[in-house]
PDB file of N, CA and C in Angstrom:
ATOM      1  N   UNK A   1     -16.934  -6.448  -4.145  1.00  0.00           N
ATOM      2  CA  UNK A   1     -17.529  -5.371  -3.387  1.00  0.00           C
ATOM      3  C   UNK A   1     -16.802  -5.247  -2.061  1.00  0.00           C
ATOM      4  N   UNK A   2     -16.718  -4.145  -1.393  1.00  0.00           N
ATOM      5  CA  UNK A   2     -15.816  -4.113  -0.483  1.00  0.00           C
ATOM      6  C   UNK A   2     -16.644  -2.804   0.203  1.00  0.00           C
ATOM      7  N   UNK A   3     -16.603  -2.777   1.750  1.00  0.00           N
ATOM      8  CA  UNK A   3     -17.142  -1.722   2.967  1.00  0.00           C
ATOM      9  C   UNK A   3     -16.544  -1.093   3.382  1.00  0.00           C
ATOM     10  N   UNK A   4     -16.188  -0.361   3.748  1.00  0.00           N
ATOM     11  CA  UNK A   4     -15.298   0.563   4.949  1.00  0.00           C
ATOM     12  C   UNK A   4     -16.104   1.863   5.704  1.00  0.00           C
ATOM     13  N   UNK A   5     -16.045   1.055   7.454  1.00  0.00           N
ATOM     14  CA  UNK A   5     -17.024   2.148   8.088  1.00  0.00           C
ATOM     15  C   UNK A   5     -15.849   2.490   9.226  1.00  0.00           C
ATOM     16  N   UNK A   6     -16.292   3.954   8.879  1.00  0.00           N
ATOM     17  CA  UNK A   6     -15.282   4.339   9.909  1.00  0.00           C
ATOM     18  C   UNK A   6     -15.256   5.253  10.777  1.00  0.00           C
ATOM     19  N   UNK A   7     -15.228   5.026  12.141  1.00  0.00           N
ATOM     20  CA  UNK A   7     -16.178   6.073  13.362  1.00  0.00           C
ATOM     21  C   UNK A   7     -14.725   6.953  13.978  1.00  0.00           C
ATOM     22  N   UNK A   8     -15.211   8.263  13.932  1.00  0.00           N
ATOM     23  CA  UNK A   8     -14.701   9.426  14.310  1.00  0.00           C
ATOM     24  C   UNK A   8     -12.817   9.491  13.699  1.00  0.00           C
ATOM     25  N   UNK A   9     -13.209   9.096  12.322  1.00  0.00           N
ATOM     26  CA  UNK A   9     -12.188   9.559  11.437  1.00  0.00           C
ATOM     27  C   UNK A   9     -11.706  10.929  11.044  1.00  0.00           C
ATOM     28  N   UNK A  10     -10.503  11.399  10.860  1.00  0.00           N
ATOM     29  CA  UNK A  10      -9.909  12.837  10.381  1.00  0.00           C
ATOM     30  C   UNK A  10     -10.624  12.908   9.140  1.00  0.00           C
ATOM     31  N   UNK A  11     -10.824  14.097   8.567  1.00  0.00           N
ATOM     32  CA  UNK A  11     -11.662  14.295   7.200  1.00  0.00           C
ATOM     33  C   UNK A  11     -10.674  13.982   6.398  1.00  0.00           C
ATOM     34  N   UNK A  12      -9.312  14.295   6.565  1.00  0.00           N
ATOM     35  CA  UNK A  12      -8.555  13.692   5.532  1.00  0.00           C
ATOM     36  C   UNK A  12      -8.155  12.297   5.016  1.00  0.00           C
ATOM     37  N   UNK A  13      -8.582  11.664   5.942  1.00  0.00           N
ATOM     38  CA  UNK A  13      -8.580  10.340   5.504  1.00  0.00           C
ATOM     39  C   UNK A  13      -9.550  10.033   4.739  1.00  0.00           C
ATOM     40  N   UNK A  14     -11.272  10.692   5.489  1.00  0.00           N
ATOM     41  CA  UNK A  14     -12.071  10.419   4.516  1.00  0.00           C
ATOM     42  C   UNK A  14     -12.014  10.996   3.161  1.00  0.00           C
ATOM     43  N   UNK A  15     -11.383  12.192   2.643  1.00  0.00           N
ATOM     44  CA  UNK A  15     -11.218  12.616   1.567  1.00  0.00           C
ATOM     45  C   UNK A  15     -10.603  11.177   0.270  1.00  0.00           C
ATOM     46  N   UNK A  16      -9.214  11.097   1.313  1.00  0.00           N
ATOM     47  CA  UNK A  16      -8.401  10.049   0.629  1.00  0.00           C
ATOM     48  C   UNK A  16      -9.154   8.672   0.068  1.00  0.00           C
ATOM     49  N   UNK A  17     -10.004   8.415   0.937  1.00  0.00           N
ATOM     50  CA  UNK A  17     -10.766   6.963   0.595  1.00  0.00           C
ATOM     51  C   UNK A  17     -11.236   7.317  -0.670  1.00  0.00           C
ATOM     52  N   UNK A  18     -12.393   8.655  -0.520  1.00  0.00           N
ATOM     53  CA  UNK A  18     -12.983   9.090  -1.935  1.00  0.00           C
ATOM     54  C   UNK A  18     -12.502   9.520  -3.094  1.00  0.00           C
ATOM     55  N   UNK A  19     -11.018   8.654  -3.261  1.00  0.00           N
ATOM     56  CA  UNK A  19     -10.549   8.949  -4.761  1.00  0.00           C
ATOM     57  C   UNK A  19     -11.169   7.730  -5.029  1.00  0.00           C
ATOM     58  N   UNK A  20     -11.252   6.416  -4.027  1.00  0.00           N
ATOM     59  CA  UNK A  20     -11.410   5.242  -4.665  1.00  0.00           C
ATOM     60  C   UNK A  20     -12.861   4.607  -4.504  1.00  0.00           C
ATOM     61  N   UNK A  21     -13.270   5.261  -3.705  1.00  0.00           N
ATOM     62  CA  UNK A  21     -14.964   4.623  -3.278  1.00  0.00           C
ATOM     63  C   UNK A  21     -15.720   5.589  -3.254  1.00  0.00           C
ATOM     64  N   UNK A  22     -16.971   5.520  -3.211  1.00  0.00           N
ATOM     65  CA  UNK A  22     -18.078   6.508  -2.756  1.00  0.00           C
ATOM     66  C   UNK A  22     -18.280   6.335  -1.484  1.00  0.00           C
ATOM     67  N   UNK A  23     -18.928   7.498  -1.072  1.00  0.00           N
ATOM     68  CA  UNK A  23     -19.460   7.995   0.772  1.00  0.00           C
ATOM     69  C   UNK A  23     -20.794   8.070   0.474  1.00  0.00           C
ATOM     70  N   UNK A  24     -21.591   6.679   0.972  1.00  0.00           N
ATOM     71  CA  UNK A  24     -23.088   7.147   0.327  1.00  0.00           C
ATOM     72  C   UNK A  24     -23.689   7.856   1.680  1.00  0.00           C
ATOM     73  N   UNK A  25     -23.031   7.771   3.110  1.00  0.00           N
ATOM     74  CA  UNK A  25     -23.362   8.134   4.186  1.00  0.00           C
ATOM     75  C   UNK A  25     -22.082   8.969   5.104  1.00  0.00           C
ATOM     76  N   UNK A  26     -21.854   9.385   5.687  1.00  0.00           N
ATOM     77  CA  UNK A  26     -20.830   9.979   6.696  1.00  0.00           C
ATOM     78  C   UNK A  26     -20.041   8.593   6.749  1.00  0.00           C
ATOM     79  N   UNK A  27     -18.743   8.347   6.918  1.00  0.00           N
ATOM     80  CA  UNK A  27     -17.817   7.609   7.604  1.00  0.00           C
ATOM     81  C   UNK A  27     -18.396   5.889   6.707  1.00  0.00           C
ATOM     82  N   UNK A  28     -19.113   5.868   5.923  1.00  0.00           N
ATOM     83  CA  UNK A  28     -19.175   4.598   5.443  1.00  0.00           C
ATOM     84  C   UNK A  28     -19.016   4.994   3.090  1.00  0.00           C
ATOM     85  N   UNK A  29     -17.948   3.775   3.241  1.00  0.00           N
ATOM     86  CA  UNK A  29     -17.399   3.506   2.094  1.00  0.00           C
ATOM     87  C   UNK A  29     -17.822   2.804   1.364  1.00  0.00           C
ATOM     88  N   UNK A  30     -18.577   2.679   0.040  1.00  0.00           N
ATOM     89  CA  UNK A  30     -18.529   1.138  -0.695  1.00  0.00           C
ATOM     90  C   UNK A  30     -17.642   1.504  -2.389  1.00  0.00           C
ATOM     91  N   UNK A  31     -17.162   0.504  -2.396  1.00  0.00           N
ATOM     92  CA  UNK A  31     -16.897   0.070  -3.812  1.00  0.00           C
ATOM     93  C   UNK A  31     -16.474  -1.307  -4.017  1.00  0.00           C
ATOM     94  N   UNK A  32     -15.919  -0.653  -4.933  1.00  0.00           N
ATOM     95  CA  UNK A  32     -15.489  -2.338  -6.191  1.00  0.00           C
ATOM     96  C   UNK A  32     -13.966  -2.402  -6.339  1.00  0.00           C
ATOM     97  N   UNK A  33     -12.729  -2.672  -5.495  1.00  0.00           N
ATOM     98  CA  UNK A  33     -11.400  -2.732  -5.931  1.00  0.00           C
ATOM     99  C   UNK A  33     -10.814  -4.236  -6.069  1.00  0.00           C
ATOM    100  N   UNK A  34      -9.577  -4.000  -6.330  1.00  0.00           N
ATOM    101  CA  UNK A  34      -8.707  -5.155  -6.414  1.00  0.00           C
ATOM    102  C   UNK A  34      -8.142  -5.472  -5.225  1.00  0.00           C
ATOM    103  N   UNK A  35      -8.047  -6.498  -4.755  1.00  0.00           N
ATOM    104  CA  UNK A  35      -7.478  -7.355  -3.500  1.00  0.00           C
ATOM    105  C   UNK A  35      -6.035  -6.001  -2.841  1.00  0.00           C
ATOM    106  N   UNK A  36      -5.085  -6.310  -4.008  1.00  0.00           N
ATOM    107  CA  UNK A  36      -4.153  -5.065  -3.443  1.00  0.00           C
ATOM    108  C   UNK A  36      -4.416  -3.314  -2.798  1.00  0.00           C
ATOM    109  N   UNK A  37      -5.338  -3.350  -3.633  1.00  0.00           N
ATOM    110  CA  UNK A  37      -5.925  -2.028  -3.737  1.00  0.00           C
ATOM    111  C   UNK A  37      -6.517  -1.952  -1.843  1.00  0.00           C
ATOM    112  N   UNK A  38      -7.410  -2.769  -1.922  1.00  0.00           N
ATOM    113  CA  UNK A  38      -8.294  -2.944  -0.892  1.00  0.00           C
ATOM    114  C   UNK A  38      -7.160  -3.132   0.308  1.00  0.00           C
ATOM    115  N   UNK A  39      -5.713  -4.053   0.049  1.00  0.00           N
ATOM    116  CA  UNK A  39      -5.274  -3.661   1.343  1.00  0.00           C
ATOM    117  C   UNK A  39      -4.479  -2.744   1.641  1.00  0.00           C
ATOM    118  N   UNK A  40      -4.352  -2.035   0.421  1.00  0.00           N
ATOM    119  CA  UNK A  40      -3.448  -1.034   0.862  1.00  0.00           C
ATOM    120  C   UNK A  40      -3.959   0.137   1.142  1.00  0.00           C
ATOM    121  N   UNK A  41      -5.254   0.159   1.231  1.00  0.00           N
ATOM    122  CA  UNK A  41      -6.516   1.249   2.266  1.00  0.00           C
ATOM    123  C   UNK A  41      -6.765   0.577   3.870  1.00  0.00           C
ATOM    124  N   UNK A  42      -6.915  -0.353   3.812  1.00  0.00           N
ATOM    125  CA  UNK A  42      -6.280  -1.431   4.737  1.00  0.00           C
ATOM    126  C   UNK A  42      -5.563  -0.565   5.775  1.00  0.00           C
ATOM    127  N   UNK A  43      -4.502  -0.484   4.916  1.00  0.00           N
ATOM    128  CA  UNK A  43      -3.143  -0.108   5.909  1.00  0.00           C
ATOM    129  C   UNK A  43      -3.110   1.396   6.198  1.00  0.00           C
ATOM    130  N   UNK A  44      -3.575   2.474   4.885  1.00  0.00           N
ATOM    131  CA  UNK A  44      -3.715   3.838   4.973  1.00  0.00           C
ATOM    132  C   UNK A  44      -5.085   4.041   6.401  1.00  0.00           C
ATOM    133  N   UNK A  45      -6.241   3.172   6.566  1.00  0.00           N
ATOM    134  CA  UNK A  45      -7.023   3.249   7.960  1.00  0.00           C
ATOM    135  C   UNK A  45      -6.028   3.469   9.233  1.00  0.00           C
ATOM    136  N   UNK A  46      -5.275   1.954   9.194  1.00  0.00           N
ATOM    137  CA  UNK A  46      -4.642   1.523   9.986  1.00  0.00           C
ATOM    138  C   UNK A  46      -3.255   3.031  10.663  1.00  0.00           C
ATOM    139  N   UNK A  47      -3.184   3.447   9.499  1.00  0.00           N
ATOM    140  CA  UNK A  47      -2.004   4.100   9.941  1.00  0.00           C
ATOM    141  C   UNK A  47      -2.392   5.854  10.597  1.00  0.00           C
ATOM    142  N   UNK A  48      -3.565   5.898   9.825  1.00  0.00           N
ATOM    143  CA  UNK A  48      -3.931   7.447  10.825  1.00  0.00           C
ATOM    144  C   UNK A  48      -4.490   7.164  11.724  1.00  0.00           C
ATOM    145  N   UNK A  49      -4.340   8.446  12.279  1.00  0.00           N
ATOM    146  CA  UNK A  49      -4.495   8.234  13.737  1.00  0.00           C
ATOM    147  C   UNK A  49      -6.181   8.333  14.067  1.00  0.00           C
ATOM    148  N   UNK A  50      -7.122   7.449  13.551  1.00  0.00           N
ATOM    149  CA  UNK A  50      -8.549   7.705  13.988  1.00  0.00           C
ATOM    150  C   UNK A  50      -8.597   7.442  15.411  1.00  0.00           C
ATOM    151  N   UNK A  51      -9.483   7.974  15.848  1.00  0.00           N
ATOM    152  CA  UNK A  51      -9.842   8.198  17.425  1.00  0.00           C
ATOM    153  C   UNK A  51     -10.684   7.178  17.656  1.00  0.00           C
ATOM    154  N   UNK A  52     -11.894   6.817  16.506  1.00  0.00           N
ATOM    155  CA  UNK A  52     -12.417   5.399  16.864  1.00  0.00           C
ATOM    156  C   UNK A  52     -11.984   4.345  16.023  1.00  0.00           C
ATOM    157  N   UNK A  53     -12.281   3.567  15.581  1.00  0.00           N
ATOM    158  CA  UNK A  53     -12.290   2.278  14.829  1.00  0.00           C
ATOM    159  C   UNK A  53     -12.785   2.268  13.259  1.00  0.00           C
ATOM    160  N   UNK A  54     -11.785   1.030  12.993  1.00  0.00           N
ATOM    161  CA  UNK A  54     -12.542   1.019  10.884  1.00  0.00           C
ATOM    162  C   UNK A  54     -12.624  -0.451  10.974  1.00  0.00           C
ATOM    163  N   UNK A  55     -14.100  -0.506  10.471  1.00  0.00           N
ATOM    164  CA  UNK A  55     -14.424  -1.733  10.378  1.00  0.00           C
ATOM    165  C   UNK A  55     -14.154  -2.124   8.580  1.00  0.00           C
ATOM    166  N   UNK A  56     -13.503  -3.256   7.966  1.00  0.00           N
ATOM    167  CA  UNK A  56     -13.942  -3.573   6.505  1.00  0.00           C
ATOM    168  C   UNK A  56     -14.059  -5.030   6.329  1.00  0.00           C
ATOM    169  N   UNK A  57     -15.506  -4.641   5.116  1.00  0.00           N
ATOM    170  CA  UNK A  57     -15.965  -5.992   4.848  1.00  0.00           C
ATOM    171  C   UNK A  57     -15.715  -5.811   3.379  1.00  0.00           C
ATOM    172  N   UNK A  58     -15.909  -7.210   2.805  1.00  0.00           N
ATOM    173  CA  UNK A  58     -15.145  -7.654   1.530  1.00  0.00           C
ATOM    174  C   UNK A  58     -15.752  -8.937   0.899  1.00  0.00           C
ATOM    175  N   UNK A  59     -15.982  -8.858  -0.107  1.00  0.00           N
ATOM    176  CA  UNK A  59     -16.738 -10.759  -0.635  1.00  0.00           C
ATOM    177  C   UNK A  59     -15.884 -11.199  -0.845  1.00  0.00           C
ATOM    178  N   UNK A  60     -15.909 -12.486  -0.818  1.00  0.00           N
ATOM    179  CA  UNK A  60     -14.760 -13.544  -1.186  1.00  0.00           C
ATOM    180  C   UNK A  60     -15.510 -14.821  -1.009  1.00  0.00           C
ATOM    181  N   UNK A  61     -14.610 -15.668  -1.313  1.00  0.00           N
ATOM    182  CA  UNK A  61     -14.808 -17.310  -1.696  1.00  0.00           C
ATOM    183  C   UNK A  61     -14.915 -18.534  -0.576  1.00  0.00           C
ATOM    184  N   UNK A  62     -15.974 -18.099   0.630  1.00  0.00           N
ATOM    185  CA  UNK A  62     -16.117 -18.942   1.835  1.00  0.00           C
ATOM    186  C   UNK A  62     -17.626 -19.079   1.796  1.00  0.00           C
ATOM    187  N   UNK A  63     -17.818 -19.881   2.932  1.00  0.00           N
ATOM    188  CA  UNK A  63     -19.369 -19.828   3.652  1.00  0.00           C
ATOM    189  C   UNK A  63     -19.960 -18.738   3.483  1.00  0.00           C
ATOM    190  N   UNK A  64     -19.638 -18.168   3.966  1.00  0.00           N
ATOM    191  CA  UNK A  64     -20.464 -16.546   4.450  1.00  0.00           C
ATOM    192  C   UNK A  64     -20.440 -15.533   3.423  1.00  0.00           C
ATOM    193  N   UNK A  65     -19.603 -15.890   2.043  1.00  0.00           N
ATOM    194  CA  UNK A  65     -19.306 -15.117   0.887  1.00  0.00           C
ATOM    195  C   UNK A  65     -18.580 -13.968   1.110  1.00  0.00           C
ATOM    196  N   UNK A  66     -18.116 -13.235   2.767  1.00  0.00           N
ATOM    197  CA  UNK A  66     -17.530 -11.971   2.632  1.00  0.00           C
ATOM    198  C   UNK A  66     -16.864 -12.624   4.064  1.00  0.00           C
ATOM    199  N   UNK A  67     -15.816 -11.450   4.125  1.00  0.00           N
ATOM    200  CA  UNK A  67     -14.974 -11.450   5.516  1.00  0.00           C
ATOM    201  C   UNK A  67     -14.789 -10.597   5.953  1.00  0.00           C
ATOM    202  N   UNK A  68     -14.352  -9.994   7.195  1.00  0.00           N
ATOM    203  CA  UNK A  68     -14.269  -8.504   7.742  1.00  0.00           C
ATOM    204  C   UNK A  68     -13.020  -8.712   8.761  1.00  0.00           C
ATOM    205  N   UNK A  69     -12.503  -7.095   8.923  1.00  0.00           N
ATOM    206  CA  UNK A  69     -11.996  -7.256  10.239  1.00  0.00           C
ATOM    207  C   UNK A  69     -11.739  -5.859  11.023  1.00  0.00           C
ATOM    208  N   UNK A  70     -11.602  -5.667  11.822  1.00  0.00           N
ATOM    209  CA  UNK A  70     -11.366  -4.542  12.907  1.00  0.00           C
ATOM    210  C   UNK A  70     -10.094  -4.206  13.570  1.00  0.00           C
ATOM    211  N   UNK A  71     -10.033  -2.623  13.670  1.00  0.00           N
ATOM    212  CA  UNK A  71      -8.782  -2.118  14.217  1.00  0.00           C
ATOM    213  C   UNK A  71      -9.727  -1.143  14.731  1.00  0.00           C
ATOM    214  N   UNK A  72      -8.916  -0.451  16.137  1.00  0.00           N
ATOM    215  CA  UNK A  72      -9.519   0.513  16.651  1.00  0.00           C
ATOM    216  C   UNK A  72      -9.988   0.122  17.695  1.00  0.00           C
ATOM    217  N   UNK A  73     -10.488   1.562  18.701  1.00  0.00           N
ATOM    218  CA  UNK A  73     -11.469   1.282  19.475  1.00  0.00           C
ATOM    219  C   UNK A  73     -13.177   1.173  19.133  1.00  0.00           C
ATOM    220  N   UNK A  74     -13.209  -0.086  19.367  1.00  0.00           N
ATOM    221  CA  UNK A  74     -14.601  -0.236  18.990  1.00  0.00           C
ATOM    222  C   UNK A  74     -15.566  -0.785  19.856  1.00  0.00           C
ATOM    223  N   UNK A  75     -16.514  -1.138  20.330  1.00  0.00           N
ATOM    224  CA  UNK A  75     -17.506  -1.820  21.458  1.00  0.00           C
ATOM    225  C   UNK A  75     -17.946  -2.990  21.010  1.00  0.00           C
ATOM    226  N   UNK A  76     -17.428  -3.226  19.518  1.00  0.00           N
ATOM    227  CA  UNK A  76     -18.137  -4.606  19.331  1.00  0.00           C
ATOM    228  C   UNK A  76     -16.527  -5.525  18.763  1.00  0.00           C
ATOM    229  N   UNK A  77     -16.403  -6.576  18.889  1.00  0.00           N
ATOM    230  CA  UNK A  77     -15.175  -7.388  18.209  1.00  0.00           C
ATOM    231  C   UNK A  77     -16.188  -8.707  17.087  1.00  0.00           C
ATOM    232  N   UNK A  78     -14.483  -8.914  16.187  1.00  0.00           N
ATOM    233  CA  UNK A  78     -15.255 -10.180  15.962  1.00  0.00           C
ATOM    234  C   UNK A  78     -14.002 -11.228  16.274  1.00  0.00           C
ATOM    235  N   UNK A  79     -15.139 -12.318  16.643  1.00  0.00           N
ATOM    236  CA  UNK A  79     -14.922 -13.763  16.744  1.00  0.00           C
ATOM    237  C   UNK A  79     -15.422 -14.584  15.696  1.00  0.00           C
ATOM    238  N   UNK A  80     -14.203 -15.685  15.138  1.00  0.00           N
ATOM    239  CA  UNK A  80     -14.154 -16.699  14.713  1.00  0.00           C
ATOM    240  C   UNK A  80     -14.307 -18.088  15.048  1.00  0.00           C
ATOM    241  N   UNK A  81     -15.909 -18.582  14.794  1.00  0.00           N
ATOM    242  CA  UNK A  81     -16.418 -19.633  15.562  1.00  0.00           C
ATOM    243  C   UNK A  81     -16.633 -20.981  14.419  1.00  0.00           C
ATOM    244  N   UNK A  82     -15.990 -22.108  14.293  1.00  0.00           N
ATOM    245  CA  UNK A  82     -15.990 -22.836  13.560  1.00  0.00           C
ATOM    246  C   UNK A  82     -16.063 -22.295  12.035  1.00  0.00           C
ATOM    247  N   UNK A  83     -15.287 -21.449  11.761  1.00  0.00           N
ATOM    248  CA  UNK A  83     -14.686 -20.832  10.498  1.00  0.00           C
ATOM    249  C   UNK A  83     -15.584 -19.715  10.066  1.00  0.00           C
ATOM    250  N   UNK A  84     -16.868 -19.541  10.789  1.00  0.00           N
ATOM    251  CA  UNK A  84     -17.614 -18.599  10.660  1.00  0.00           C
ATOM    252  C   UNK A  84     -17.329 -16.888  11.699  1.00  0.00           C
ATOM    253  N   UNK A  85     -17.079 -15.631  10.944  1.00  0.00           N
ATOM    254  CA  UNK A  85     -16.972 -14.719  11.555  1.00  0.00           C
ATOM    255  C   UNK A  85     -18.414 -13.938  12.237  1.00  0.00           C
ATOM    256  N   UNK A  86     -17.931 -14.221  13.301  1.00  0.00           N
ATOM    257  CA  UNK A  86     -19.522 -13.176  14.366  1.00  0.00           C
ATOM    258  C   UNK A  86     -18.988 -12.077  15.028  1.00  0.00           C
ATOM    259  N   UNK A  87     -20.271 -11.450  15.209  1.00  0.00           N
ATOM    260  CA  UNK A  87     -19.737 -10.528  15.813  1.00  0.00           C
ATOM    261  C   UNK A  87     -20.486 -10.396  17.410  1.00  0.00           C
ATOM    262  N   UNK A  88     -18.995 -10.130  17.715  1.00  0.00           N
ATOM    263  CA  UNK A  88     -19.290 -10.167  19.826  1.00  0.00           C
ATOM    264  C   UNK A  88     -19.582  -8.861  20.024  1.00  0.00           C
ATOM    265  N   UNK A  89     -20.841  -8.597  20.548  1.00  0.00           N
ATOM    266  CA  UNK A  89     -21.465  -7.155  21.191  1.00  0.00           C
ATOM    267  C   UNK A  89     -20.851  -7.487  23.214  1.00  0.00           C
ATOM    268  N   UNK A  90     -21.063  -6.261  23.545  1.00  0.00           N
ATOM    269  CA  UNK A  90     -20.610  -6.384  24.980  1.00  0.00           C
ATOM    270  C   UNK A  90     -21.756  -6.800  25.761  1.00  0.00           C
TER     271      UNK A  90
END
């Protein structure tokens, strides 16, 4: 399972996501891909020019069962605190 939320994105990006995920809300993504798949949306976030931030979360094989990470301007970061990811509000 995999997230992608993404604040004050071009519609064309959001179009692009929705070949591969559903939009059950404005600017938030869920589905089901493959590791490659997942980063190479990854990188398609990364590379337009959003005005705010894309957050993505992802399950995998740790403590916490999922991992995330952030690009963008955003108000919240995360920190990695004894292998556990939190998230720092201001």
């Amino acid at each position: 399972m995999m997230v992608i939320i993404l604040k004050k994105a071009p519609v064309r990006l959001r179009g692009e996501l929705t070949r591969w995920l559903l939009e059950p809300r404005p600017g938030v993504f869920v589905g089901h891909v493959s590791a490659m798949v997942r980063d190479l949306l990854w990188k398609k976030c990364c590379e337009k020019e959003v005005a705010g931030g894309v957050l993505q979360i992802w399950t995998t094989n740790n403590e916490q069962h999922f991992a995330m990470r952030m690009y963008g301007k955003t108000d919240r970061s995360i920190v990695e605190l004894e292998g556990l990811q939190l998230i720092k509000m201001p």
